[in-house]
PDB file of N, CA and C in Angstrom:
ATOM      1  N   UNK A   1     106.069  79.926 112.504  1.00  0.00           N
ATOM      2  CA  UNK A   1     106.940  79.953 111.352  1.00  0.00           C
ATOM      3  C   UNK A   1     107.661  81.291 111.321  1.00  0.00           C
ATOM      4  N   UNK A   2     108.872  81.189 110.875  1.00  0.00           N
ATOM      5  CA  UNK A   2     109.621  82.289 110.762  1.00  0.00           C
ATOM      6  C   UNK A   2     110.027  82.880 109.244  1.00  0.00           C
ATOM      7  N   UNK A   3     109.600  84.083 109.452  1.00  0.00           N
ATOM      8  CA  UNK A   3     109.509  84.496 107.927  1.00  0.00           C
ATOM      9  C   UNK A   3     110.795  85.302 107.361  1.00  0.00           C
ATOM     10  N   UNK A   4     110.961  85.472 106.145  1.00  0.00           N
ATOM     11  CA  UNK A   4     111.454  86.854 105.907  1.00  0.00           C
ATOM     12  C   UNK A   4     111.073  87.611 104.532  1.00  0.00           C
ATOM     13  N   UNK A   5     110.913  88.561 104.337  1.00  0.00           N
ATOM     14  CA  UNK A   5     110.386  89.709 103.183  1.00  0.00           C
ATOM     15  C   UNK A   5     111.179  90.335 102.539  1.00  0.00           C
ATOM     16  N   UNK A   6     110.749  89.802 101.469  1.00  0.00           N
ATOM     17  CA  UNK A   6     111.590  91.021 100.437  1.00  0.00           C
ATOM     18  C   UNK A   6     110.382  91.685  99.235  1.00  0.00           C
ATOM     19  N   UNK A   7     110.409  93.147  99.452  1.00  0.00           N
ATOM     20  CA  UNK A   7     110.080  94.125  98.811  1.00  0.00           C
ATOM     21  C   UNK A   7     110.504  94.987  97.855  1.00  0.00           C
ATOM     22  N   UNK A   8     109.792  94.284  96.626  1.00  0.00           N
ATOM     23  CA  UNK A   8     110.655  94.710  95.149  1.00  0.00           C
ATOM     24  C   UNK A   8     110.144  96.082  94.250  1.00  0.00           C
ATOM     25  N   UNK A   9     109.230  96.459  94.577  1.00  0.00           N
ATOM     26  CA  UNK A   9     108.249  97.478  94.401  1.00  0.00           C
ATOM     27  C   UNK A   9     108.142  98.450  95.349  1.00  0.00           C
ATOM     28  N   UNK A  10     107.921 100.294  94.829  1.00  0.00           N
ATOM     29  CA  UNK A  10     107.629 101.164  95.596  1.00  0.00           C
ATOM     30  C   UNK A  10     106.322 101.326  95.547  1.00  0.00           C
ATOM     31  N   UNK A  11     106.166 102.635  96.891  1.00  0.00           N
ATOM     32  CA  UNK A  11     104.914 102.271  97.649  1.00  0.00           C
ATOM     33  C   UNK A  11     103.394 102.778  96.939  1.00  0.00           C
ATOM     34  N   UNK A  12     103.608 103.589  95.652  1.00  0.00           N
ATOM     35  CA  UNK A  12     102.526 103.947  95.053  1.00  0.00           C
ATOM     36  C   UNK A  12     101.854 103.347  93.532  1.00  0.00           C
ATOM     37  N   UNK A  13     103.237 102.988  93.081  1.00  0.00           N
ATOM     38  CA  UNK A  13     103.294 102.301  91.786  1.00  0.00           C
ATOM     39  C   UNK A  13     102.260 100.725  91.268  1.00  0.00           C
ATOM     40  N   UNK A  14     102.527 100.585  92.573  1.00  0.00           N
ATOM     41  CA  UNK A  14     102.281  98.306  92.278  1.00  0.00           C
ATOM     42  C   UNK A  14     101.719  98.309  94.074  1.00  0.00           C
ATOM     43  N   UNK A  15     100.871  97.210  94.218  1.00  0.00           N
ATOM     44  CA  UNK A  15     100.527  96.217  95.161  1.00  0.00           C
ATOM     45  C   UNK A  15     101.273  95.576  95.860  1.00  0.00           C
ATOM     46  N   UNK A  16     102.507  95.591  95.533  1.00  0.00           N
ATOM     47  CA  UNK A  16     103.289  94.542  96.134  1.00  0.00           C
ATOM     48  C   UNK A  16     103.694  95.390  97.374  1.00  0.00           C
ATOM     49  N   UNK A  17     103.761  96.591  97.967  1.00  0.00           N
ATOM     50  CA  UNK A  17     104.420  97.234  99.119  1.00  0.00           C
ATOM     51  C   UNK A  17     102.979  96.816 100.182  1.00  0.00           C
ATOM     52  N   UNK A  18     101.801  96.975  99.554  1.00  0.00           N
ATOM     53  CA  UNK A  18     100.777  96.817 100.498  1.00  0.00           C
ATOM     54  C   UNK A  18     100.450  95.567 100.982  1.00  0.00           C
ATOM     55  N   UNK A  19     100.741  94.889  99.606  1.00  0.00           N
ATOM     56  CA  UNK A  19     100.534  93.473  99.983  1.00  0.00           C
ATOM     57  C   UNK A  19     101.355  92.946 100.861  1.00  0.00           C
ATOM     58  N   UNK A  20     102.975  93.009 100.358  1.00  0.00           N
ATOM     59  CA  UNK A  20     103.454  92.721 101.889  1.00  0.00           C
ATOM     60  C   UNK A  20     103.378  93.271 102.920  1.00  0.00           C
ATOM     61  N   UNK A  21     103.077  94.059 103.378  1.00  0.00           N
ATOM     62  CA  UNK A  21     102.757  94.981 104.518  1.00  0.00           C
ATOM     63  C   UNK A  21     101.489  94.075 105.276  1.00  0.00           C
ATOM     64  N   UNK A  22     100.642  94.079 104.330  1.00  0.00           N
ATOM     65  CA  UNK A  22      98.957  93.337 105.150  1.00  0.00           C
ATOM     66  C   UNK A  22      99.602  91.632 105.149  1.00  0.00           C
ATOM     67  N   UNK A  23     100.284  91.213 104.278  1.00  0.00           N
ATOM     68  CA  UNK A  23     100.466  89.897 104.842  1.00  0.00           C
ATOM     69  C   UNK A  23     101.665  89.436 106.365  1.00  0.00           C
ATOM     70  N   UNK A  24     102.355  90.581 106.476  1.00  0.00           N
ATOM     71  CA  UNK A  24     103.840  90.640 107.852  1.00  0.00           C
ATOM     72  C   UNK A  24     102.587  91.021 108.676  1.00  0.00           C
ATOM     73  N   UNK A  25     101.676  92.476 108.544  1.00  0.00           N
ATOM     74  CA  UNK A  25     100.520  92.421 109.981  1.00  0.00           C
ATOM     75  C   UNK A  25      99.590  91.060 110.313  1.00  0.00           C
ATOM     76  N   UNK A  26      99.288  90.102 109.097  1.00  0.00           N
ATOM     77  CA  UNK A  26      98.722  89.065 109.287  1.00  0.00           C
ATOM     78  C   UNK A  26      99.412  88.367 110.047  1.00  0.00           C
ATOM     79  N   UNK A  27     100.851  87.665 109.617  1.00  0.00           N
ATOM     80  CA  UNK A  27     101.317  86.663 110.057  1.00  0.00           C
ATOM     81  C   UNK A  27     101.968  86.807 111.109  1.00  0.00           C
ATOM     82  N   UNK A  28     102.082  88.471 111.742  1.00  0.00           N
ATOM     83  CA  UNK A  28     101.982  88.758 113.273  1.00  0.00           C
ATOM     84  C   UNK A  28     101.051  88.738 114.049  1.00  0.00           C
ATOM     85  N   UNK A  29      99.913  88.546 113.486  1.00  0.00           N
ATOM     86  CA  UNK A  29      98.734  88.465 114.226  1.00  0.00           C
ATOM     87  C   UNK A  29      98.604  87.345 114.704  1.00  0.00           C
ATOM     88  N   UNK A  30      98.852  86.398 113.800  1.00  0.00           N
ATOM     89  CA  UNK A  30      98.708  84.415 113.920  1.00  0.00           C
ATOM     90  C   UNK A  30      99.819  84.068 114.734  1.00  0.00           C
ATOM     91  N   UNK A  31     100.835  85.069 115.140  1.00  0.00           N
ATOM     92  CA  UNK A  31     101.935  84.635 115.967  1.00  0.00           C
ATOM     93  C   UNK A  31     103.237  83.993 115.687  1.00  0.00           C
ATOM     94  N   UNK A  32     103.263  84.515 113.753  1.00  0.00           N
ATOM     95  CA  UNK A  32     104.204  84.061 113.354  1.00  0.00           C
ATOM     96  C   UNK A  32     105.248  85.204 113.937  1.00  0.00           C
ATOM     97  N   UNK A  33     106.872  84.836 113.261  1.00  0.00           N
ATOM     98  CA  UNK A  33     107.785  85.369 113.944  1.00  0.00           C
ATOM     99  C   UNK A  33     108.429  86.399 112.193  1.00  0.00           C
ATOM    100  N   UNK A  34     108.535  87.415 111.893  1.00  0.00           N
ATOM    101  CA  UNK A  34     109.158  88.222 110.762  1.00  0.00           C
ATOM    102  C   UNK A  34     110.430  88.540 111.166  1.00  0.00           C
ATOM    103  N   UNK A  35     111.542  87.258 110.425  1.00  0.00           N
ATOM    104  CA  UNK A  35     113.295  87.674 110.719  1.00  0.00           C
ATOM    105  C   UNK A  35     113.473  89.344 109.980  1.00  0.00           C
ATOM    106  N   UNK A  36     112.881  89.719 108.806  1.00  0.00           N
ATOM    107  CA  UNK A  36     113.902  90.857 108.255  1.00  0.00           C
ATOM    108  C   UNK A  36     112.454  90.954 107.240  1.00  0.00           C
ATOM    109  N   UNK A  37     112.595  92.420 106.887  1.00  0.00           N
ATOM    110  CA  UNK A  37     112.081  92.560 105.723  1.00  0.00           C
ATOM    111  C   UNK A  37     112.924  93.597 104.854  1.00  0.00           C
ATOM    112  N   UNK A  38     112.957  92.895 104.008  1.00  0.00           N
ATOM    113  CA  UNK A  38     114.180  93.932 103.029  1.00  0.00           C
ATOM    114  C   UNK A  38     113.790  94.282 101.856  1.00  0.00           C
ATOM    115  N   UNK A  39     113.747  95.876 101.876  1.00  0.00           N
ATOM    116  CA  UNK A  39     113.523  96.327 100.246  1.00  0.00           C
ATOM    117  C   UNK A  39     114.893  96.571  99.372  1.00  0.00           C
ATOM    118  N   UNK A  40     114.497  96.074  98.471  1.00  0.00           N
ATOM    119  CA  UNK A  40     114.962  95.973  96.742  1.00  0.00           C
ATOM    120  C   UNK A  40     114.649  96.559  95.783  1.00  0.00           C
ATOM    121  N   UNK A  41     115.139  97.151  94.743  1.00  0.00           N
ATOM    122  CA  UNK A  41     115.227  98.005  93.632  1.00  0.00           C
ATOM    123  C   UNK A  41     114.396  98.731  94.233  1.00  0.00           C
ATOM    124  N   UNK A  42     113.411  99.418  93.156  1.00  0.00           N
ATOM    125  CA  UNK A  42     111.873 100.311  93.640  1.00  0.00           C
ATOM    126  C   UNK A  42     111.272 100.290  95.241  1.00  0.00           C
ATOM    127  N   UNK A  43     111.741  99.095  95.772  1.00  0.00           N
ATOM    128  CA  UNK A  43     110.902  98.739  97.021  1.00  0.00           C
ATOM    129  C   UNK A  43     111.650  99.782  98.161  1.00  0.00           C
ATOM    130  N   UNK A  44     112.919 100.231  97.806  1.00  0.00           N
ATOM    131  CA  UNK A  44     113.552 100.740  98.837  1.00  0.00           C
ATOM    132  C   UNK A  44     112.883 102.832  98.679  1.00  0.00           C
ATOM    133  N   UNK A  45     111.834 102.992  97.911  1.00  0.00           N
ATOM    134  CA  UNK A  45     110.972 104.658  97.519  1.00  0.00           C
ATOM    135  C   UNK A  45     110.050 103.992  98.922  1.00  0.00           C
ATOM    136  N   UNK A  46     109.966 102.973  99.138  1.00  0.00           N
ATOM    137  CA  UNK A  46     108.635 102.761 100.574  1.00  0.00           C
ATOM    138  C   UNK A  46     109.499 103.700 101.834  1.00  0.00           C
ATOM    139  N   UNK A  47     110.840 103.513 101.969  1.00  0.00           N
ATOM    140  CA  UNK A  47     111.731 104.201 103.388  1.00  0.00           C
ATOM    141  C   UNK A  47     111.965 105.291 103.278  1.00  0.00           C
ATOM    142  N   UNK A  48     111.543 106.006 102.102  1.00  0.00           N
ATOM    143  CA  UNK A  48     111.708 108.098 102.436  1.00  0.00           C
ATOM    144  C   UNK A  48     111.205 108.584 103.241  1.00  0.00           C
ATOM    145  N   UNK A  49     111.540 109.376 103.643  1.00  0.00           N
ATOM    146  CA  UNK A  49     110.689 110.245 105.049  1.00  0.00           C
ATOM    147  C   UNK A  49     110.141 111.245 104.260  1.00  0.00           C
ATOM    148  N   UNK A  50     111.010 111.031 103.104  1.00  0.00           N
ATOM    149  CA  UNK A  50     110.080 112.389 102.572  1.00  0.00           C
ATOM    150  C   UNK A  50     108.670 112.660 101.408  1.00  0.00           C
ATOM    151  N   UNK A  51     108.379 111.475 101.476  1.00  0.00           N
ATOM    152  CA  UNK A  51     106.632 111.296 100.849  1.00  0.00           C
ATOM    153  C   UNK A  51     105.616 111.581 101.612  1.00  0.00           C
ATOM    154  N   UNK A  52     105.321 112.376 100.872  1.00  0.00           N
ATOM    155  CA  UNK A  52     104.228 113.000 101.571  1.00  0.00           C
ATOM    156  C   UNK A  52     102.683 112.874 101.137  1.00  0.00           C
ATOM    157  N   UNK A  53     102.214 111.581 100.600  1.00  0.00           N
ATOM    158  CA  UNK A  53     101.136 111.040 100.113  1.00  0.00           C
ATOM    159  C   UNK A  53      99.864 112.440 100.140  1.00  0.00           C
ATOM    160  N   UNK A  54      98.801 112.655  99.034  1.00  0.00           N
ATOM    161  CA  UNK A  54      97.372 112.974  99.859  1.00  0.00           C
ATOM    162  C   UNK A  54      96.920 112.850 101.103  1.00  0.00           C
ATOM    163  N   UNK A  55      96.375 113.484 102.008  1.00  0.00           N
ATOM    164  CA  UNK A  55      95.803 113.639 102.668  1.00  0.00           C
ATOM    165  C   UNK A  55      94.548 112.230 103.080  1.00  0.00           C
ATOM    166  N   UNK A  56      93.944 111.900 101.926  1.00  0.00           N
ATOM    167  CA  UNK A  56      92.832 110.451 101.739  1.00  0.00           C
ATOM    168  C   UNK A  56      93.840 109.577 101.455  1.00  0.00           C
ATOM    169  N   UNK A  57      95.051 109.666 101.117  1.00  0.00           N
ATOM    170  CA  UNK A  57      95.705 108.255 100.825  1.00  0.00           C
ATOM    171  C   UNK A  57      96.558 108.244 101.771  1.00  0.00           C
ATOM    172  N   UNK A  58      96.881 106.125 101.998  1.00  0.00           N
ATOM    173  CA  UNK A  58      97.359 106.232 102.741  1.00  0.00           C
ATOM    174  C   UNK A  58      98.937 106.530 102.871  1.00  0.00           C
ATOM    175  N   UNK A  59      99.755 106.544 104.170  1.00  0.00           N
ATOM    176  CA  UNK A  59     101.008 106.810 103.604  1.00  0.00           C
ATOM    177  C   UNK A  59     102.074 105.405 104.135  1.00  0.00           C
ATOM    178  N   UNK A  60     102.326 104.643 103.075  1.00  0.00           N
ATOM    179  CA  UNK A  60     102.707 103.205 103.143  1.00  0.00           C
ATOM    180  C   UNK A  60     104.203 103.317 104.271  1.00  0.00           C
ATOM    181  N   UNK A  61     104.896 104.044 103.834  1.00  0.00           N
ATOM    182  CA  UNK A  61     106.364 104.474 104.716  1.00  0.00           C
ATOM    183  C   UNK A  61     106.104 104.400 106.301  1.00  0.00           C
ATOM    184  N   UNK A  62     105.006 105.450 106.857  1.00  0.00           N
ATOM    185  CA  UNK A  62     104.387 105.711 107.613  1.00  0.00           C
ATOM    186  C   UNK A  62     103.775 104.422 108.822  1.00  0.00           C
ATOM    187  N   UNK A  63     103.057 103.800 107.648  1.00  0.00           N
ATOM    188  CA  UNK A  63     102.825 102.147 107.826  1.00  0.00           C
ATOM    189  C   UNK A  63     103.602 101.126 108.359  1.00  0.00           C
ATOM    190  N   UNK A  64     104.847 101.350 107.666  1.00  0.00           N
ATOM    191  CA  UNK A  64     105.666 100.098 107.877  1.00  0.00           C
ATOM    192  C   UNK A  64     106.495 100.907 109.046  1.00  0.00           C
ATOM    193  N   UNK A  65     106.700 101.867 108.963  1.00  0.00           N
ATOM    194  CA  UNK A  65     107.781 102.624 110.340  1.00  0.00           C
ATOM    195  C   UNK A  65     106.809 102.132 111.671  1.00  0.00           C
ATOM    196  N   UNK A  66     105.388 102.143 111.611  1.00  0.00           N
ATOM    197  CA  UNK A  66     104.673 102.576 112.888  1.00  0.00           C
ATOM    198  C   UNK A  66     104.617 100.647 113.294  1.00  0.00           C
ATOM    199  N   UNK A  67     104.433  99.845 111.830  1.00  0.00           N
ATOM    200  CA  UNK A  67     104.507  98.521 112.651  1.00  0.00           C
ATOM    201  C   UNK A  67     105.553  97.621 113.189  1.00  0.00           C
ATOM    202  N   UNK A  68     106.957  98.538 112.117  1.00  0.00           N
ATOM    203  CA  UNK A  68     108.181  97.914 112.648  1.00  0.00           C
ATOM    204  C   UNK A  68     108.249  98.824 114.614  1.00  0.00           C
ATOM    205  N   UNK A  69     107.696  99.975 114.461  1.00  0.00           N
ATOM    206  CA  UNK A  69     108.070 100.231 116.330  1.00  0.00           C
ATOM    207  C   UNK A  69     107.279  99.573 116.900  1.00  0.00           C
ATOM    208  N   UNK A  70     106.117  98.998 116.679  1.00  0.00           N
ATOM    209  CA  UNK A  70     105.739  97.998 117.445  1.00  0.00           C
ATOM    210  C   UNK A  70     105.793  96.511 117.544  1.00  0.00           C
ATOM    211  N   UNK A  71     106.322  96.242 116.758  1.00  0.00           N
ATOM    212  CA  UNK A  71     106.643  94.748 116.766  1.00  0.00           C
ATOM    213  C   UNK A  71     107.841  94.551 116.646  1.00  0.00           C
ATOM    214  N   UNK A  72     109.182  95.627 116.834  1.00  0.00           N
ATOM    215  CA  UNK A  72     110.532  95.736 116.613  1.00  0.00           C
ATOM    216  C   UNK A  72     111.350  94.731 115.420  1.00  0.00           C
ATOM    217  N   UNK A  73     110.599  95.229 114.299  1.00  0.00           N
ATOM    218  CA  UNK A  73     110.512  94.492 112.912  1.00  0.00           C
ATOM    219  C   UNK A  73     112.220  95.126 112.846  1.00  0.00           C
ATOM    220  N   UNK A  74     112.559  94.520 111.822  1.00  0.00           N
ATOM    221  CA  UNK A  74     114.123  94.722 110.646  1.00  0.00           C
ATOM    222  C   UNK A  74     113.868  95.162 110.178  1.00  0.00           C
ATOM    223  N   UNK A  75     113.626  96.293 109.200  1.00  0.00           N
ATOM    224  CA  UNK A  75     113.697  97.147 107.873  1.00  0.00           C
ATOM    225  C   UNK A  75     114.304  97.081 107.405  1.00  0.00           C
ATOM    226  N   UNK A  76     115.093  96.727 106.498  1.00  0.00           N
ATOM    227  CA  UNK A  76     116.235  96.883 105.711  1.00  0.00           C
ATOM    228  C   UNK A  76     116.358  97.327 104.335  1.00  0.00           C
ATOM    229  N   UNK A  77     117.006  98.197 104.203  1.00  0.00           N
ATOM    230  CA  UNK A  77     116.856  99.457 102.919  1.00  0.00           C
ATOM    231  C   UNK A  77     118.094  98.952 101.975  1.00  0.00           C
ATOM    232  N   UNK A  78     118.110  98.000 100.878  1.00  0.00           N
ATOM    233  CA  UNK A  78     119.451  97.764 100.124  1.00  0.00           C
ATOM    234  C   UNK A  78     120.293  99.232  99.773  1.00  0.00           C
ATOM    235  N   UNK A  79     121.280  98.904 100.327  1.00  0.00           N
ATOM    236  CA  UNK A  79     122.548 100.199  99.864  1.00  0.00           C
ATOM    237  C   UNK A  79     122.131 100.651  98.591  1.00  0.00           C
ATOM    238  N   UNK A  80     122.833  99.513  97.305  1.00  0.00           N
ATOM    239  CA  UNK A  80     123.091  99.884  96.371  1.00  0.00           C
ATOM    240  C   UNK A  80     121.749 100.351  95.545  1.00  0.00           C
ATOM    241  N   UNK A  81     120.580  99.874  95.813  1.00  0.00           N
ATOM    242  CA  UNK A  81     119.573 100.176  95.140  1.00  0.00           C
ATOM    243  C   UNK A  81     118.908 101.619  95.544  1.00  0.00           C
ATOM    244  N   UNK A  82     119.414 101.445  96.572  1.00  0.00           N
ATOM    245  CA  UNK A  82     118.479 103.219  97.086  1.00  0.00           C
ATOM    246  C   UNK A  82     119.637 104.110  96.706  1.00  0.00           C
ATOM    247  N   UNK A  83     121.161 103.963  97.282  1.00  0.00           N
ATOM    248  CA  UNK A  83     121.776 105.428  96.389  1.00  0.00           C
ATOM    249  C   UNK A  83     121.861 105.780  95.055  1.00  0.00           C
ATOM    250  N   UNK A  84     121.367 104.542  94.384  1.00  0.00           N
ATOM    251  CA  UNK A  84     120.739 104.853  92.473  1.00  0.00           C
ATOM    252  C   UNK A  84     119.682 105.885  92.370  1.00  0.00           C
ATOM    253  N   UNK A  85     118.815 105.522  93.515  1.00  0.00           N
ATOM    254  CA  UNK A  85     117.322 106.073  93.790  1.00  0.00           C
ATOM    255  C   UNK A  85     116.961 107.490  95.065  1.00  0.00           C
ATOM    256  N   UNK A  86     118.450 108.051  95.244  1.00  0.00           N
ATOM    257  CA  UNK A  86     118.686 108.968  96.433  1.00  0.00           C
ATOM    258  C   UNK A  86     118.484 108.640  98.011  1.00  0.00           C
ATOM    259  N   UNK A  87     118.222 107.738  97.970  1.00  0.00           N
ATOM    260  CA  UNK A  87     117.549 107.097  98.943  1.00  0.00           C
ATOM    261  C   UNK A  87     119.302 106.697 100.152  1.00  0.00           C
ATOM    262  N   UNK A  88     119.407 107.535 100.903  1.00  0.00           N
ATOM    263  CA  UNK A  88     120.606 107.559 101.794  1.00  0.00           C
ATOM    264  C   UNK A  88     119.797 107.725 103.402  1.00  0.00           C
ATOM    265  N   UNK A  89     121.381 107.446 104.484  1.00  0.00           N
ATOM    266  CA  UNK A  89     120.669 107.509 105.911  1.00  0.00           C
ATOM    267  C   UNK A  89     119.838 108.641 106.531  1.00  0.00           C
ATOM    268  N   UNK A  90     120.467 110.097 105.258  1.00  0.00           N
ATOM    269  CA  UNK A  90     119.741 111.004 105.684  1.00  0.00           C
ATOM    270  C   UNK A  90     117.975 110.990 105.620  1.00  0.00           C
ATOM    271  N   UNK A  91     117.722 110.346 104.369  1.00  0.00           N
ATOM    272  CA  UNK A  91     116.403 110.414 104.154  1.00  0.00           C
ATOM    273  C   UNK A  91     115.820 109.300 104.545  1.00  0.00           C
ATOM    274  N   UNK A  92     116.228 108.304 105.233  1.00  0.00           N
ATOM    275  CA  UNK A  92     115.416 107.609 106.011  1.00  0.00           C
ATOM    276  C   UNK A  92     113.953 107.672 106.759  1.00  0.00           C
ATOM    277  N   UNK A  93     113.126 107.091 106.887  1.00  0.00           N
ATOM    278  CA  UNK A  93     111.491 107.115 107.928  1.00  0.00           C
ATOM    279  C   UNK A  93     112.602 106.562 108.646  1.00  0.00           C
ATOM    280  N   UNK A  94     112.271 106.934 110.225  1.00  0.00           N
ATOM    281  CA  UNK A  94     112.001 105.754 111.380  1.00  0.00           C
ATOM    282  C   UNK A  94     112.071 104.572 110.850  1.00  0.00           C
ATOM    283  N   UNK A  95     112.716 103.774 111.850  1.00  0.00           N
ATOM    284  CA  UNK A  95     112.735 102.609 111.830  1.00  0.00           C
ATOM    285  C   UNK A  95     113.012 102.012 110.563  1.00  0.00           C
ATOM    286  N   UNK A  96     113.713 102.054 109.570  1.00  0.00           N
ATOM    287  CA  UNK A  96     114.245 101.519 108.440  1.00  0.00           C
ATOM    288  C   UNK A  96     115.878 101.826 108.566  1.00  0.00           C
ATOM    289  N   UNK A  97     116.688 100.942 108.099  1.00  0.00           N
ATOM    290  CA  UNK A  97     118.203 101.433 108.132  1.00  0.00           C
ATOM    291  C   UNK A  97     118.743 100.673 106.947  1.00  0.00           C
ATOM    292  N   UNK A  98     119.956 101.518 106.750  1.00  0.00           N
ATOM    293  CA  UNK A  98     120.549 100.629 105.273  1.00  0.00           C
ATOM    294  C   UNK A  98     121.536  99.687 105.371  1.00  0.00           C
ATOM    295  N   UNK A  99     121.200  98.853 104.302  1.00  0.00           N
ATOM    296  CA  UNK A  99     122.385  97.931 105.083  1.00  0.00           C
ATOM    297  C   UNK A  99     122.723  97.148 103.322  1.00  0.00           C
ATOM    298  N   UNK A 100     123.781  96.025 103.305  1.00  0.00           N
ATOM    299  CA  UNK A 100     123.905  95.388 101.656  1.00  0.00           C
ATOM    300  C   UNK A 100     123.256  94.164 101.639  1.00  0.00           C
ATOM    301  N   UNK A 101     123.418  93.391 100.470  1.00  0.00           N
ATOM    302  CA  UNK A 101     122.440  92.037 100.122  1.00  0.00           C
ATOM    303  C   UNK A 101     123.020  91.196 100.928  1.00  0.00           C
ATOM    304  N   UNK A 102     124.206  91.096 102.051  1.00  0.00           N
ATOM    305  CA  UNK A 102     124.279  90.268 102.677  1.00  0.00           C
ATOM    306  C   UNK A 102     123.229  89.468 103.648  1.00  0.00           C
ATOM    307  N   UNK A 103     122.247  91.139 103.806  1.00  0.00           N
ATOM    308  CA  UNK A 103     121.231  91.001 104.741  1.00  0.00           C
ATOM    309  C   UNK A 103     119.886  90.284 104.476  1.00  0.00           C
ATOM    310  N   UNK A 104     120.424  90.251 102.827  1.00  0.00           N
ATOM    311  CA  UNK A 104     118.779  89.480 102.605  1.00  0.00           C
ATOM    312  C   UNK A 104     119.352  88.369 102.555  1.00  0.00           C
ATOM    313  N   UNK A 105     120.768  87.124 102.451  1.00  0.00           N
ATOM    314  CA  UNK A 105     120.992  86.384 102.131  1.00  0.00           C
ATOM    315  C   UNK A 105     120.612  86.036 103.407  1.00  0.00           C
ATOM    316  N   UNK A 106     120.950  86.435 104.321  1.00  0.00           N
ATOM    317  CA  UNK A 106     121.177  85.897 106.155  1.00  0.00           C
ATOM    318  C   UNK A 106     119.685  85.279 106.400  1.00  0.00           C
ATOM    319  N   UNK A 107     118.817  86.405 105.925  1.00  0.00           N
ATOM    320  CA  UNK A 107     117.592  86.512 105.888  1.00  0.00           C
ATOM    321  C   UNK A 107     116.759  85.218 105.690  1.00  0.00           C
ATOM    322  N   UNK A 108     117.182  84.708 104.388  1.00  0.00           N
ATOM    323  CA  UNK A 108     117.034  83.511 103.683  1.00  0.00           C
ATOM    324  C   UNK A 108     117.511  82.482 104.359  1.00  0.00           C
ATOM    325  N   UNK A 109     118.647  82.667 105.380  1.00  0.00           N
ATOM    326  CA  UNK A 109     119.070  81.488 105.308  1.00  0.00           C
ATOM    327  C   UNK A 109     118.204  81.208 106.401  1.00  0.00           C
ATOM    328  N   UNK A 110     118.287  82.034 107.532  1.00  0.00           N
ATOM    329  CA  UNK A 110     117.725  82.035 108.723  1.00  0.00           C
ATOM    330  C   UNK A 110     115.593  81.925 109.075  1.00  0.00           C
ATOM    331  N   UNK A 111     115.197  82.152 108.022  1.00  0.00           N
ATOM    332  CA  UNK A 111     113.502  81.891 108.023  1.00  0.00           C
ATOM    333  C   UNK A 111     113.537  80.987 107.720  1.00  0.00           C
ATOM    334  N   UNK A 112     112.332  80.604 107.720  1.00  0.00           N
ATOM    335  CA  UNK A 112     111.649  79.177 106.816  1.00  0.00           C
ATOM    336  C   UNK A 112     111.477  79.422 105.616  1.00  0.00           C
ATOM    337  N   UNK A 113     111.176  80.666 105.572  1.00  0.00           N
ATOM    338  CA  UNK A 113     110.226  80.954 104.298  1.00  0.00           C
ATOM    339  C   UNK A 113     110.581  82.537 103.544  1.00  0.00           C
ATOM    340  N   UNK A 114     111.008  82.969 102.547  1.00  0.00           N
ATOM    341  CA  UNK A 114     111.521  83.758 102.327  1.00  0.00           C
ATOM    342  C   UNK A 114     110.218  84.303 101.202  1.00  0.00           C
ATOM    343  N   UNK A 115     109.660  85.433 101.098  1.00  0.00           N
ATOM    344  CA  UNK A 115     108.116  85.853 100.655  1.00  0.00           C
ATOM    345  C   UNK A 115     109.122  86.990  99.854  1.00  0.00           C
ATOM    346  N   UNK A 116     108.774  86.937  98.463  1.00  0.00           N
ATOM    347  CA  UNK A 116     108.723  88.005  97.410  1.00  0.00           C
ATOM    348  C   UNK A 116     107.372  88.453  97.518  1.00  0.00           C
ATOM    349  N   UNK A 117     107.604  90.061  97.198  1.00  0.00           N
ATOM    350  CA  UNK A 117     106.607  90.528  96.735  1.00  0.00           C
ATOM    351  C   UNK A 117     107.252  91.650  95.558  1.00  0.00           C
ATOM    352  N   UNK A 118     106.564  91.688  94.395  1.00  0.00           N
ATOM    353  CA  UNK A 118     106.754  92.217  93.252  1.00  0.00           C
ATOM    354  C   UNK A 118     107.931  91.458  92.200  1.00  0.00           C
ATOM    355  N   UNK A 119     108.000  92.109  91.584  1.00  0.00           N
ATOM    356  CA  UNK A 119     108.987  91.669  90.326  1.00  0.00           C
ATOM    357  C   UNK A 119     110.509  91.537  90.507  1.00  0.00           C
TER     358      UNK A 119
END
């Protein structure tokens, strides 16, 4: 099955950044296929390079950069919601890039299954 993600929540606030995160490593594990995962409003604070979590916690950005280079995942950072939120190409993690809602529509059209996580 071919998926795609959208991430409505940032990475310290709510469950929903982790949760989708452990469910895209699941359904790569089972050999599903992840078209795009795209953050939205809050969800696009997961692609800063510049969080710098505790030391004991983990660092979710970190997470999703290290599984999109290995599984050559989509990241997709909504324009308009991250330059509300400072969130530009400069401050990018690895492996995330910005792009507009065209990308989540494509997204949709092109999976089977289009997975919210958060509000």
């Amino acid at each position: 099955m071919k998926f795609a993600i959208l991430v409505n929540e940032g990475p310290y606030n709510h469950q929903a950044s982790d949760s989708a995160y452990q469910f895209v490593k699941a359904a790569l594990e089972k050999g599903h296929e992840i078209f795009r995962v795209f953050f939205y409003y809050d969800g696009v604070l997961n692609a800063t390079k510049y969080a710098e979590p505790p030391q004991d916690d983990r660092n979710v950005g970190k997470n999703w950069a290290a599984l999109a280079e290995s599984h050559k995942l989509d990241l997709v950072v909504c324009v308009a919601a991250g330059l509300r939120r400072g969130i530009v190409d400069d401050s990018l993690a690895p492996g995330f890039r910005i792009s507009g809602l065209g990308q989540l529509i494509e997204a949709g059209i092109q999976a089977d299954r289009l997975v919210a996580f958060g509000d």
